[in-house]
PDB file of N, CA and C in Angstrom:
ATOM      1  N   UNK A   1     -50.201  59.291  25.512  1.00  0.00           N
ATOM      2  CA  UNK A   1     -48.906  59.369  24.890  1.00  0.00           C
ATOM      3  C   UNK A   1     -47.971  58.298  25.426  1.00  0.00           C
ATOM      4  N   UNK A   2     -47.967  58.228  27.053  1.00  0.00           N
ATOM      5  CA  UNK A   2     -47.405  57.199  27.303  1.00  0.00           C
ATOM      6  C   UNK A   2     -47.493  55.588  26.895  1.00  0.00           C
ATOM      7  N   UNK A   3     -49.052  55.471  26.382  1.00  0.00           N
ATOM      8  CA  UNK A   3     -49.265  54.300  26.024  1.00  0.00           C
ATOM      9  C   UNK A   3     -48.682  53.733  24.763  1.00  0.00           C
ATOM     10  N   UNK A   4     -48.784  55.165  24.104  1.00  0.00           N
ATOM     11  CA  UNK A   4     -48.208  54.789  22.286  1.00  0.00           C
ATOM     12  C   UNK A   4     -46.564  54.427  22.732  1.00  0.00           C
ATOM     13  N   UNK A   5     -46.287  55.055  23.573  1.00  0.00           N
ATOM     14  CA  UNK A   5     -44.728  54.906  23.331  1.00  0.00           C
ATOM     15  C   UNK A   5     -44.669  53.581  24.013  1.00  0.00           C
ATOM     16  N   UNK A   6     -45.346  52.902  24.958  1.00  0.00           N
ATOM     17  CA  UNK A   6     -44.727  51.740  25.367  1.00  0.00           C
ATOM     18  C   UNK A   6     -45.289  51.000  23.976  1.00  0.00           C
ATOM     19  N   UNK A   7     -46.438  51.047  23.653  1.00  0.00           N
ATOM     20  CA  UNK A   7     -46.657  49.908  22.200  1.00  0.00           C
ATOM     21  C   UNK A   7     -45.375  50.083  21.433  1.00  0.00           C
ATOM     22  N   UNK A   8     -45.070  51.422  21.319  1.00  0.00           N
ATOM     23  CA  UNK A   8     -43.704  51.411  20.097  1.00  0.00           C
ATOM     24  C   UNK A   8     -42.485  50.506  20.364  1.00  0.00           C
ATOM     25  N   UNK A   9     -42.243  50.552  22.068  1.00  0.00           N
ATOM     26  CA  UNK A   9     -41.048  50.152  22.519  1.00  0.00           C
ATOM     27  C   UNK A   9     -41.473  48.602  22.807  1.00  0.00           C
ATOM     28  N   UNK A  10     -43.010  47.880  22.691  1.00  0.00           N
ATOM     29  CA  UNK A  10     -43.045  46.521  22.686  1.00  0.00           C
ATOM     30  C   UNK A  10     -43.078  46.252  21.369  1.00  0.00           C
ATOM     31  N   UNK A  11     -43.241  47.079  20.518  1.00  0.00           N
ATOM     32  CA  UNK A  11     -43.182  46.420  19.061  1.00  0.00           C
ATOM     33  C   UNK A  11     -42.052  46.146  18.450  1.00  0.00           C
ATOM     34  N   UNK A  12     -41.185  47.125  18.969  1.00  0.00           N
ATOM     35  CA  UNK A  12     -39.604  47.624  18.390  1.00  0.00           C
ATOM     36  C   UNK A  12     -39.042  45.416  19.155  1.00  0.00           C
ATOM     37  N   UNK A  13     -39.352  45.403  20.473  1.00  0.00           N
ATOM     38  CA  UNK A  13     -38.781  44.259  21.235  1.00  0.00           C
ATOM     39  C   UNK A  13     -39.389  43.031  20.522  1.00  0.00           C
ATOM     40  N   UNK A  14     -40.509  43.312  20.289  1.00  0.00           N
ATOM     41  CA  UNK A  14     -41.174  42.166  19.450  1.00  0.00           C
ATOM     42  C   UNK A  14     -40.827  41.405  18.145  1.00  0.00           C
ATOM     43  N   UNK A  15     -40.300  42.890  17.363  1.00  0.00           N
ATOM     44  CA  UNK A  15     -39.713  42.584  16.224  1.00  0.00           C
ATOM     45  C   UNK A  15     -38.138  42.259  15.989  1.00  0.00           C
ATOM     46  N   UNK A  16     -37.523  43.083  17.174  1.00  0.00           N
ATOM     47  CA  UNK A  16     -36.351  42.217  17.421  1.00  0.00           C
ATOM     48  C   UNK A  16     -36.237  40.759  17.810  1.00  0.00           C
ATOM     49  N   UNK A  17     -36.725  39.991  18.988  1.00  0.00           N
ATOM     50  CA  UNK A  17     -37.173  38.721  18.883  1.00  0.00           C
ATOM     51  C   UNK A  17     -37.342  37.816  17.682  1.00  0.00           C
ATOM     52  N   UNK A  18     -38.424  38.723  16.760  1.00  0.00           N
ATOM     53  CA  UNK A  18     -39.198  37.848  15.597  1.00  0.00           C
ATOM     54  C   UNK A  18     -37.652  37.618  14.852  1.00  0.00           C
ATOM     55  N   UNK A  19     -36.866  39.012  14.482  1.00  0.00           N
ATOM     56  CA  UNK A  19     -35.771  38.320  13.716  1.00  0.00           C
ATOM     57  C   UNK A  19     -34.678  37.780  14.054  1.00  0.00           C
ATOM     58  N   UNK A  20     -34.444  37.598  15.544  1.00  0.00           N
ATOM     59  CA  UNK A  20     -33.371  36.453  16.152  1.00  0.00           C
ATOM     60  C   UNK A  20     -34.042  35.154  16.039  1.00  0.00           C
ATOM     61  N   UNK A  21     -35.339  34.768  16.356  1.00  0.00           N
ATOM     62  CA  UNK A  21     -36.058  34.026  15.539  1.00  0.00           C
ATOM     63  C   UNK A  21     -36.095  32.949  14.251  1.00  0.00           C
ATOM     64  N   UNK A  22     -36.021  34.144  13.532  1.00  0.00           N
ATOM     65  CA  UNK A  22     -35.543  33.864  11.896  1.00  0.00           C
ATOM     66  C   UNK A  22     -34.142  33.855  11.779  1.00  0.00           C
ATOM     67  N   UNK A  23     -33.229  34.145  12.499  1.00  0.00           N
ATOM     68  CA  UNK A  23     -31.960  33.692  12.357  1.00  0.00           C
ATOM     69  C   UNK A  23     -31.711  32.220  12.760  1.00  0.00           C
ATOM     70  N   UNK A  24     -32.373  31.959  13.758  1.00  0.00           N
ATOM     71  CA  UNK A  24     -32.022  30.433  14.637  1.00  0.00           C
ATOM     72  C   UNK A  24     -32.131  29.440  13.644  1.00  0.00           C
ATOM     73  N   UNK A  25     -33.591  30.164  12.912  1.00  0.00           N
ATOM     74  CA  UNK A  25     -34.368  28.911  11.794  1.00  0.00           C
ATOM     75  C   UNK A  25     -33.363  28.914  10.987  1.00  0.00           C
ATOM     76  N   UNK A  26     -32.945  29.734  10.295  1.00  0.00           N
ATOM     77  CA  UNK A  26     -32.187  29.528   9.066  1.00  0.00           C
ATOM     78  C   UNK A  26     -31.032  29.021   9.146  1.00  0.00           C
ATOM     79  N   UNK A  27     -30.371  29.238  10.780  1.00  0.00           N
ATOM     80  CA  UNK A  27     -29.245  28.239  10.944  1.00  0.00           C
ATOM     81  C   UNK A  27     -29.410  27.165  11.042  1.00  0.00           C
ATOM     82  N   UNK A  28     -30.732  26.814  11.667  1.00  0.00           N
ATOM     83  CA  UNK A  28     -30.775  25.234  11.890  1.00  0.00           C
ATOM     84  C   UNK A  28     -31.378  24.553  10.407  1.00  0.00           C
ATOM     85  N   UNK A  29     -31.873  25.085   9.883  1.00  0.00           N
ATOM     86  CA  UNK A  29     -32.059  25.099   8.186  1.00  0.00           C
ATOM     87  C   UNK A  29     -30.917  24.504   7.489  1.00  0.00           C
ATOM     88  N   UNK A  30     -29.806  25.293   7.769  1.00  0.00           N
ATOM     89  CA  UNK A  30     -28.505  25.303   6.784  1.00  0.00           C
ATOM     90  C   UNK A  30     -27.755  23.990   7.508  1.00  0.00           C
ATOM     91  N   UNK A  31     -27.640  23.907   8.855  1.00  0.00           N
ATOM     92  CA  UNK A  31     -27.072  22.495   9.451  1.00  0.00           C
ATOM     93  C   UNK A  31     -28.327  21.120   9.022  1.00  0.00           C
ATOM     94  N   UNK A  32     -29.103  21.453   8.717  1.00  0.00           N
ATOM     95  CA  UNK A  32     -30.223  20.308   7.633  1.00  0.00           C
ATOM     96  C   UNK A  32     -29.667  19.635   6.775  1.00  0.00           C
ATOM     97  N   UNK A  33     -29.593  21.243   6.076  1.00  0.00           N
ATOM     98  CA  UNK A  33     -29.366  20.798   4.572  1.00  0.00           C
ATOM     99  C   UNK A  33     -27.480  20.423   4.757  1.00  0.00           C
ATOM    100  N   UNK A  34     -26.952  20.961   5.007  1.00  0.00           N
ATOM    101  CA  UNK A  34     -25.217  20.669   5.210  1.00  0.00           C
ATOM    102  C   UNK A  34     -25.623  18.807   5.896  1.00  0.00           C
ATOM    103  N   UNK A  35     -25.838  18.382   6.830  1.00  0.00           N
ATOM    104  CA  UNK A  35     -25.940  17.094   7.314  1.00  0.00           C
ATOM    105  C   UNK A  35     -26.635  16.548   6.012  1.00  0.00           C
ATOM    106  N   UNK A  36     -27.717  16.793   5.142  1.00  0.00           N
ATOM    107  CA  UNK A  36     -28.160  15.991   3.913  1.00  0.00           C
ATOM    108  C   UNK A  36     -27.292  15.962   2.958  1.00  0.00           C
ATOM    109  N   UNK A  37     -26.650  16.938   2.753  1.00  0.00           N
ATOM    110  CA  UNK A  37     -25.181  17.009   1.748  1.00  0.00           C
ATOM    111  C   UNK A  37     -24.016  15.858   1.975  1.00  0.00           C
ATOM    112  N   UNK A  38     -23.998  15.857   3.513  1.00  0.00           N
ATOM    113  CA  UNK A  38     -22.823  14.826   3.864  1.00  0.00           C
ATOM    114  C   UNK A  38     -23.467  13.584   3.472  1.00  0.00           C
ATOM    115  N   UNK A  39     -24.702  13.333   3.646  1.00  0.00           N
ATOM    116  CA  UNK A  39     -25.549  11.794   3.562  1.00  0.00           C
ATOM    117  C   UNK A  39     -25.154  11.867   2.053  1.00  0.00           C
ATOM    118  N   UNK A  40     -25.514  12.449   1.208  1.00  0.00           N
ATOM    119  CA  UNK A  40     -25.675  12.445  -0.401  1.00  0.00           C
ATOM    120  C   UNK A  40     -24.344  11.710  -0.819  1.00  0.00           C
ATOM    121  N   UNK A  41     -22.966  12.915  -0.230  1.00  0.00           N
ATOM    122  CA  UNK A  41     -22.363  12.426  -0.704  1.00  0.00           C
ATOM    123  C   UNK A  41     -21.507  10.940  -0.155  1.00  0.00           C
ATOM    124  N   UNK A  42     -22.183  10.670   1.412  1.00  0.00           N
ATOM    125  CA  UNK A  42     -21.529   9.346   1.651  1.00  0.00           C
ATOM    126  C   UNK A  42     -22.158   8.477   0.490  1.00  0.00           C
ATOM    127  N   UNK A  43     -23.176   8.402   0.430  1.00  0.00           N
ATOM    128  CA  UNK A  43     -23.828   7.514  -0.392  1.00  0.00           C
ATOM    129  C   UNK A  43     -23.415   7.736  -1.858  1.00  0.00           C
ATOM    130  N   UNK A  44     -22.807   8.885  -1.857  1.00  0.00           N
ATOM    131  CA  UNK A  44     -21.918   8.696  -3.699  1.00  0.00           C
ATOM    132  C   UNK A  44     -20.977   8.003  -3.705  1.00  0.00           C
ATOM    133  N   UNK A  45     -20.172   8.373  -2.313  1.00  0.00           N
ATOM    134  CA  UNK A  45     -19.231   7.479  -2.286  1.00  0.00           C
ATOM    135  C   UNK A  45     -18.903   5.961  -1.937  1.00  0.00           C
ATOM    136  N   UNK A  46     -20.066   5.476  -1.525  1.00  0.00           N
ATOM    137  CA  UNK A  46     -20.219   4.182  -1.279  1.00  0.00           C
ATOM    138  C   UNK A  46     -20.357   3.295  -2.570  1.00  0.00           C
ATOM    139  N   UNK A  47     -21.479   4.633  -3.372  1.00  0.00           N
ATOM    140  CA  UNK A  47     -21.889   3.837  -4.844  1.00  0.00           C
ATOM    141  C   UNK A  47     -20.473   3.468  -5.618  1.00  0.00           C
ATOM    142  N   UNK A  48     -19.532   4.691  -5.478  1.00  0.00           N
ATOM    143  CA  UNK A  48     -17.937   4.691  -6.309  1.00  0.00           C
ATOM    144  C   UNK A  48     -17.220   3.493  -6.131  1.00  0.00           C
ATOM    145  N   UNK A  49     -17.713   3.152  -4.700  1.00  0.00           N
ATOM    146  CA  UNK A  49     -16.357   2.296  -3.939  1.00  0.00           C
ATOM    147  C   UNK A  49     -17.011   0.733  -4.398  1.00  0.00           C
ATOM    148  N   UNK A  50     -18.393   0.380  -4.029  1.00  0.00           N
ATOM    149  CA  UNK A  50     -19.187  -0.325  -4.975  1.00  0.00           C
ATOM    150  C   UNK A  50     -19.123  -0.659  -6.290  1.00  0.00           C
ATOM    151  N   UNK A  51     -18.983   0.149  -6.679  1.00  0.00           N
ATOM    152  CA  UNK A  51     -18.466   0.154  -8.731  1.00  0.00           C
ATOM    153  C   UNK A  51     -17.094  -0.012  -9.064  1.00  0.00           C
ATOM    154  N   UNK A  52     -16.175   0.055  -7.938  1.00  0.00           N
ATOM    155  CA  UNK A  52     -14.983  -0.104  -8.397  1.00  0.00           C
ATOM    156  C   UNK A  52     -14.355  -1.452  -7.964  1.00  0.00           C
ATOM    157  N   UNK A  53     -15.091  -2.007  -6.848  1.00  0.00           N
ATOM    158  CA  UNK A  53     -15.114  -3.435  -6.177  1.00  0.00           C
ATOM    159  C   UNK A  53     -15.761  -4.263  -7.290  1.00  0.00           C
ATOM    160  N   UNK A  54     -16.766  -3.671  -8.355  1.00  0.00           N
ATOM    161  CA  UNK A  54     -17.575  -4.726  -9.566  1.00  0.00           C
ATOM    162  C   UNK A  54     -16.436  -4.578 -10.326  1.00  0.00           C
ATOM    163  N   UNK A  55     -16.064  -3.886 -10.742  1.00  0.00           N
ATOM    164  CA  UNK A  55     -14.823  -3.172 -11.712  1.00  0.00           C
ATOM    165  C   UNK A  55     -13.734  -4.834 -11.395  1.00  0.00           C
ATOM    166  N   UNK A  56     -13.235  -4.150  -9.959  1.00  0.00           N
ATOM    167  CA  UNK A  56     -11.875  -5.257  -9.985  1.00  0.00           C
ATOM    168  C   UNK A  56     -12.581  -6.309  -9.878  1.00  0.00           C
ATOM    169  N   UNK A  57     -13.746  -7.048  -9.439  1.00  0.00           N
ATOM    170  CA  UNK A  57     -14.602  -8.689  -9.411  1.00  0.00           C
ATOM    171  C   UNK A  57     -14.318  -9.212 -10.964  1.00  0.00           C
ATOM    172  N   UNK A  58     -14.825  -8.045 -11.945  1.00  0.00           N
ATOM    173  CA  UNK A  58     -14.913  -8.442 -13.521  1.00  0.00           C
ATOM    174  C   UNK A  58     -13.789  -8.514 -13.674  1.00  0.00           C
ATOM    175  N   UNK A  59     -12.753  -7.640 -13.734  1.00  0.00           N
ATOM    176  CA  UNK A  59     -11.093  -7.918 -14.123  1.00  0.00           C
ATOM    177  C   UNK A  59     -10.576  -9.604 -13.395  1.00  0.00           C
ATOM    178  N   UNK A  60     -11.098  -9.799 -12.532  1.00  0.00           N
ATOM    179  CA  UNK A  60     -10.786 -10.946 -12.249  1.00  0.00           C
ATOM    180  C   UNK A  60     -11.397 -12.066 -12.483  1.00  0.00           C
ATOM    181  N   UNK A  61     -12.750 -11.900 -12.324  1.00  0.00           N
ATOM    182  CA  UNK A  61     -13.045 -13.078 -13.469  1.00  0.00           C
ATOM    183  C   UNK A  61     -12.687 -13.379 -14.679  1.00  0.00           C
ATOM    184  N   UNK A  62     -12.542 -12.427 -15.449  1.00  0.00           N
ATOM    185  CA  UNK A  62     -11.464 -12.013 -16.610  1.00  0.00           C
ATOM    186  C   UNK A  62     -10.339 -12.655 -17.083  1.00  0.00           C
ATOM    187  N   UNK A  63      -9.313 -12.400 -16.073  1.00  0.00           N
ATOM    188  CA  UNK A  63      -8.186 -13.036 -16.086  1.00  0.00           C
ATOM    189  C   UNK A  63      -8.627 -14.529 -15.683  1.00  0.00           C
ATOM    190  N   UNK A  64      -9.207 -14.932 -14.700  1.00  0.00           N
ATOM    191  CA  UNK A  64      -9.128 -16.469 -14.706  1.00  0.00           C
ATOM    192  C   UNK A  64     -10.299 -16.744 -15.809  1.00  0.00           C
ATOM    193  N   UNK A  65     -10.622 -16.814 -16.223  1.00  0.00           N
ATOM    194  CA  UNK A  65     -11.311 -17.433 -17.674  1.00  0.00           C
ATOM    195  C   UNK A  65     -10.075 -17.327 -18.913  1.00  0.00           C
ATOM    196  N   UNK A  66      -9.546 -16.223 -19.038  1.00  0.00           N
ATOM    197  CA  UNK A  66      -8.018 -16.468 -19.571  1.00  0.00           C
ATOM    198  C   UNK A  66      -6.907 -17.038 -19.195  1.00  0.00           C
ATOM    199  N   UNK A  67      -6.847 -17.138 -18.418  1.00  0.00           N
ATOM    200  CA  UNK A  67      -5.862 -18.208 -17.652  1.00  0.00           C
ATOM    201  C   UNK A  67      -6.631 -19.435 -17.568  1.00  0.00           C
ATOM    202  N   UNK A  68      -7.588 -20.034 -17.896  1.00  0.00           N
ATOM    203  CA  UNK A  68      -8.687 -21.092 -18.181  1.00  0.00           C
ATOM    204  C   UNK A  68      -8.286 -21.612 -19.573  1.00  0.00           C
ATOM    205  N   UNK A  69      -8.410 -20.325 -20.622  1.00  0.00           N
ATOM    206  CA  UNK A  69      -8.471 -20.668 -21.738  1.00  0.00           C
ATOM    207  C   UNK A  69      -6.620 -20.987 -22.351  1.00  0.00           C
ATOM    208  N   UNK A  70      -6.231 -20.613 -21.616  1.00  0.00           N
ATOM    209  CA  UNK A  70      -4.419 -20.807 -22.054  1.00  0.00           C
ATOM    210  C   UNK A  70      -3.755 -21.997 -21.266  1.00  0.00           C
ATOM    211  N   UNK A  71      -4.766 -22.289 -20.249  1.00  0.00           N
ATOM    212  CA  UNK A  71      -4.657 -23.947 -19.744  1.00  0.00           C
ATOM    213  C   UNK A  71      -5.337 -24.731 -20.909  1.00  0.00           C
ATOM    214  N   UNK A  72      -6.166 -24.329 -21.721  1.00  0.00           N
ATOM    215  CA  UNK A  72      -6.900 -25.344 -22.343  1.00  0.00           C
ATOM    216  C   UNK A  72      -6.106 -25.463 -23.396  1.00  0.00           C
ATOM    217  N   UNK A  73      -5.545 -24.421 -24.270  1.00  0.00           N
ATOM    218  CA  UNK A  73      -4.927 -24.012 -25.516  1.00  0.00           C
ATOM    219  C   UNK A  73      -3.504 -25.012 -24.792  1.00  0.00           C
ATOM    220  N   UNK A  74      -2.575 -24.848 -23.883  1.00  0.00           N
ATOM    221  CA  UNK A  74      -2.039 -25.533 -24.109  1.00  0.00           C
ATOM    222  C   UNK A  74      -1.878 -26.766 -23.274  1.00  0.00           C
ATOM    223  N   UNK A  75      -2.992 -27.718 -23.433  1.00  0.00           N
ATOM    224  CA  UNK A  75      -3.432 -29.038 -23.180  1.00  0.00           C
ATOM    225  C   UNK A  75      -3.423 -29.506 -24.651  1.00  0.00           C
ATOM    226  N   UNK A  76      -4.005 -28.625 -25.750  1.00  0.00           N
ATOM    227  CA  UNK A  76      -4.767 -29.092 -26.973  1.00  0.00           C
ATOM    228  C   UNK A  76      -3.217 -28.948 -27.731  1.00  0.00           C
ATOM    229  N   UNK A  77      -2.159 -27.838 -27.351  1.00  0.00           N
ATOM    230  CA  UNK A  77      -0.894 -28.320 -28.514  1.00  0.00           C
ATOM    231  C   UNK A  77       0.081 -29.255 -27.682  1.00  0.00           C
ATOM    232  N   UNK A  78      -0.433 -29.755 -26.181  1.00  0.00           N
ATOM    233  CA  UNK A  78       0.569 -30.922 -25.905  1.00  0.00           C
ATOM    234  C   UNK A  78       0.118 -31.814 -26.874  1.00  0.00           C
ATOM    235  N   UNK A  79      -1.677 -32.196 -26.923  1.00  0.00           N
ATOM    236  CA  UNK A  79      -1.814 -33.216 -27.796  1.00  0.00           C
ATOM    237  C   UNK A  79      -1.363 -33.173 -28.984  1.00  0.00           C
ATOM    238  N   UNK A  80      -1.516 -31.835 -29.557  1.00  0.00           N
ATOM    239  CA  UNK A  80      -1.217 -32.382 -30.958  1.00  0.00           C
ATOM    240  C   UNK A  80       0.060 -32.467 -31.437  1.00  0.00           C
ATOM    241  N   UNK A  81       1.297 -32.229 -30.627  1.00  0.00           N
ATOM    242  CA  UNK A  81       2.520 -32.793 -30.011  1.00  0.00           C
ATOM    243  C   UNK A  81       2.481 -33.738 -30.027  1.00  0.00           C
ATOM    244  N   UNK A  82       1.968 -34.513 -29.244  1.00  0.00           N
ATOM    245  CA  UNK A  82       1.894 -35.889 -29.361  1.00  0.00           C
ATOM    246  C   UNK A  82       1.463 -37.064 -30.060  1.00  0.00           C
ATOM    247  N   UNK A  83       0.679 -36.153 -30.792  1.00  0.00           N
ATOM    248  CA  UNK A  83       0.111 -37.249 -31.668  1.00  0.00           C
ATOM    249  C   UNK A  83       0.872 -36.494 -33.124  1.00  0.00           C
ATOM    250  N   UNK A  84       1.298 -35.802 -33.435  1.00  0.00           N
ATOM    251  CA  UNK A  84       1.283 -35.573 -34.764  1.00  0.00           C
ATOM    252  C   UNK A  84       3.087 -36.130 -34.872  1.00  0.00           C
ATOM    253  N   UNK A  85       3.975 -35.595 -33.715  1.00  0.00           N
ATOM    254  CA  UNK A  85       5.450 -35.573 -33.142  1.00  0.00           C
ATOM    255  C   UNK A  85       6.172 -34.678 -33.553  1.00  0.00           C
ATOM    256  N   UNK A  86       5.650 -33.769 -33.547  1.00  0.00           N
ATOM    257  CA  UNK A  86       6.607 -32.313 -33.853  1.00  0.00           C
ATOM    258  C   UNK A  86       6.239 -31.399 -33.466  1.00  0.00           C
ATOM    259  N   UNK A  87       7.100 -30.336 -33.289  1.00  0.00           N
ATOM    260  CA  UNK A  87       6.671 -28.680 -32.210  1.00  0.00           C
ATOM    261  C   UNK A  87       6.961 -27.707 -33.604  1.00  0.00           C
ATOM    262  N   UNK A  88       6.541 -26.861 -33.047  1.00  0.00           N
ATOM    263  CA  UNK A  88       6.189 -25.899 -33.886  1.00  0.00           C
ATOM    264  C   UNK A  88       7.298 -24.813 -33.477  1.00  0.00           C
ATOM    265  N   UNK A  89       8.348 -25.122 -33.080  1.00  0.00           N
ATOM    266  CA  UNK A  89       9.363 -24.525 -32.925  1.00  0.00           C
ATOM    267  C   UNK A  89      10.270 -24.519 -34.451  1.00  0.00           C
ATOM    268  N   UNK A  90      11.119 -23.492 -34.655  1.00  0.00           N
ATOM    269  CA  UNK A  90      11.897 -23.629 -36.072  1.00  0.00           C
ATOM    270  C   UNK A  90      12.927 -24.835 -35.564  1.00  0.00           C
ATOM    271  N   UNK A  91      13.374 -25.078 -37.006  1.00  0.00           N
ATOM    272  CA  UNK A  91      14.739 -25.781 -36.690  1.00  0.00           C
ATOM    273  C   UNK A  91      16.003 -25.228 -36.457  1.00  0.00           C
ATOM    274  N   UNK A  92      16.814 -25.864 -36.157  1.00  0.00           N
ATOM    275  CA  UNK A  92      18.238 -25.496 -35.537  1.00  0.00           C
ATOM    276  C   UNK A  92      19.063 -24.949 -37.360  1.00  0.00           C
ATOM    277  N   UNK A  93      18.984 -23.303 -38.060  1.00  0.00           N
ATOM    278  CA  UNK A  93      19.717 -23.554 -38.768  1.00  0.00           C
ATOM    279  C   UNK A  93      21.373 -23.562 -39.013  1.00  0.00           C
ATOM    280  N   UNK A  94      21.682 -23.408 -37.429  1.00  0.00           N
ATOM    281  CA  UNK A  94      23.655 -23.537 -37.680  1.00  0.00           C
ATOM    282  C   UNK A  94      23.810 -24.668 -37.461  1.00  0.00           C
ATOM    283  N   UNK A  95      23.313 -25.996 -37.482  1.00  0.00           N
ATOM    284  CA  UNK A  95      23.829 -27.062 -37.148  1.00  0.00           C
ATOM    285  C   UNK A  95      24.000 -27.906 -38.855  1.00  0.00           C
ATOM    286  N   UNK A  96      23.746 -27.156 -39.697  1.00  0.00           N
ATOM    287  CA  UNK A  96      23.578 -27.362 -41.381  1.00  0.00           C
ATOM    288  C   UNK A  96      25.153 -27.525 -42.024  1.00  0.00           C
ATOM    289  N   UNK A  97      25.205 -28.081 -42.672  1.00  0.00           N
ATOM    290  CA  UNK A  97      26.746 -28.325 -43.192  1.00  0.00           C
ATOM    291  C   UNK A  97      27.291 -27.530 -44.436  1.00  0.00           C
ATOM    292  N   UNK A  98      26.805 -26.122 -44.808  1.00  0.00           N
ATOM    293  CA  UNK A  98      27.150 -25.517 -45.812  1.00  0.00           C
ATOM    294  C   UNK A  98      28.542 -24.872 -46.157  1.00  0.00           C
ATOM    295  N   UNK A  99      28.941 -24.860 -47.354  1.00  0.00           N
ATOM    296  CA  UNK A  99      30.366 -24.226 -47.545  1.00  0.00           C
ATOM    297  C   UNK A  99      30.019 -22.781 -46.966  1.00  0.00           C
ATOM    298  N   UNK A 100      31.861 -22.751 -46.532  1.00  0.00           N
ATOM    299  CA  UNK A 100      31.806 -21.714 -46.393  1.00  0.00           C
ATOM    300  C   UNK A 100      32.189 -20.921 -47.648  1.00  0.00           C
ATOM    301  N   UNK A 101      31.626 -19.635 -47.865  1.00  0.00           N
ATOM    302  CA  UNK A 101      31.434 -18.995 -49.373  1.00  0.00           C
ATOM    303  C   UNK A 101      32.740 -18.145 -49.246  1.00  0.00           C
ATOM    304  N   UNK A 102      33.414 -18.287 -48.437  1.00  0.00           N
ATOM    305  CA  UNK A 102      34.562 -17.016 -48.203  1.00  0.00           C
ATOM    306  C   UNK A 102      35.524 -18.454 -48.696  1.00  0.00           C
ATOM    307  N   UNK A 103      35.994 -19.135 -48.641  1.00  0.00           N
ATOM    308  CA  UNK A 103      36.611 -20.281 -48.672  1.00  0.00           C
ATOM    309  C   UNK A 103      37.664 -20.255 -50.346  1.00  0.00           C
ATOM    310  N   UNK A 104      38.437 -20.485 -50.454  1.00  0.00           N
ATOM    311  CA  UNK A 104      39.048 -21.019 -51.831  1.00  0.00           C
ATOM    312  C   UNK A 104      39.144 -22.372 -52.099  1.00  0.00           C
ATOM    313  N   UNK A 105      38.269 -23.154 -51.691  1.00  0.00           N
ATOM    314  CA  UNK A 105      38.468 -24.879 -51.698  1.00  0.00           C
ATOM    315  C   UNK A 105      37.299 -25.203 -52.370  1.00  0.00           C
ATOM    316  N   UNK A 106      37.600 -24.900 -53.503  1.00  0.00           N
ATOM    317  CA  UNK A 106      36.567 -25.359 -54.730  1.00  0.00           C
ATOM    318  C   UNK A 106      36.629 -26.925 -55.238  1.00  0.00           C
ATOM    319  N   UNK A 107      35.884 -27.316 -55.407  1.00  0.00           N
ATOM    320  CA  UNK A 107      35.755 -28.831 -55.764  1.00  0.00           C
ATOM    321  C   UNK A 107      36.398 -28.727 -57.302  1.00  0.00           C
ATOM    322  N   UNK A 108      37.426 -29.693 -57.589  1.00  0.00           N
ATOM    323  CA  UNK A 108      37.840 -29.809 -58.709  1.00  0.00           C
ATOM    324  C   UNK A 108      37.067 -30.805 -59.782  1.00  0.00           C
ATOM    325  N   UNK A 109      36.316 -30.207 -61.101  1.00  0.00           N
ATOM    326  CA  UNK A 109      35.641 -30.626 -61.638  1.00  0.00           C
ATOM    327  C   UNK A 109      35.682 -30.918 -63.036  1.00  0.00           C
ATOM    328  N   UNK A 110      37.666 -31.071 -63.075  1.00  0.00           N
ATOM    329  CA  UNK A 110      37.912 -31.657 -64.614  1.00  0.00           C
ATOM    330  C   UNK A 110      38.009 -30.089 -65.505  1.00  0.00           C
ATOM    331  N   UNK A 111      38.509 -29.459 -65.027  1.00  0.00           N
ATOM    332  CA  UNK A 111      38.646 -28.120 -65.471  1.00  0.00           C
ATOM    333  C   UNK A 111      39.963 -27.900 -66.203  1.00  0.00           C
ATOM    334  N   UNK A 112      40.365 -28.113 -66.781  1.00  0.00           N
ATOM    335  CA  UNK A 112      42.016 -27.524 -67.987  1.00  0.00           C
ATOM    336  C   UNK A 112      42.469 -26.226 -67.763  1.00  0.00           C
TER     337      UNK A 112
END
């Protein structure tokens, strides 16, 4: 009788062990996977910061190829400024000599 009861009371200790055991694992399990989570997402965020550094590279090549092309555009209407001699600006129209229509100074034209 005494023997069964110490097997009971090494099994009872045994199986306590086994599941402090299985607790350790599963913590050190979960600090695994939590440390692979942080890797994942550094590396998402590297990819973001990466894509947004191509992002602003293209916006700027961008602009200087447009700022390229509006150096070129106006190289091509100095010339044709120059060679043709006129801008493409309107003319001056208050500098025009028209009656004024409010006026009573009608040209006399042989009228009775």
């Amino acid at each position: 009788m005494k023997l069964v009861a110490l097997f009971l009371v090494f099994g009872f200790v045994v199986c306590a062990w086994c599941e402090e055991a299985k607790k350790a694992d599963v913590k050190t399990e979960e600090k695994k996977d939590f440390k692979a989570k942080l890797a994942d997402l550094s590396k998402d965020q590297k990819r973001a910061e990466d894509k947004t550094r191509q992002k602003a590279d293209v916006k700027s090549e961008e602009k200087k190829d447009i700022k390229a092309k509006l150096a070129d555009l106006s190289k091509v209407q100095k010339r044709a400024k120059d060679y043709y001699g006129y801008t493409n600006s309107y003319p001056d129209y208050g500098s025009t000599d028209y009656p004024d229509y409010g006026s009573t100074d009608y040209p006399d034209y042989g009228s009775t």
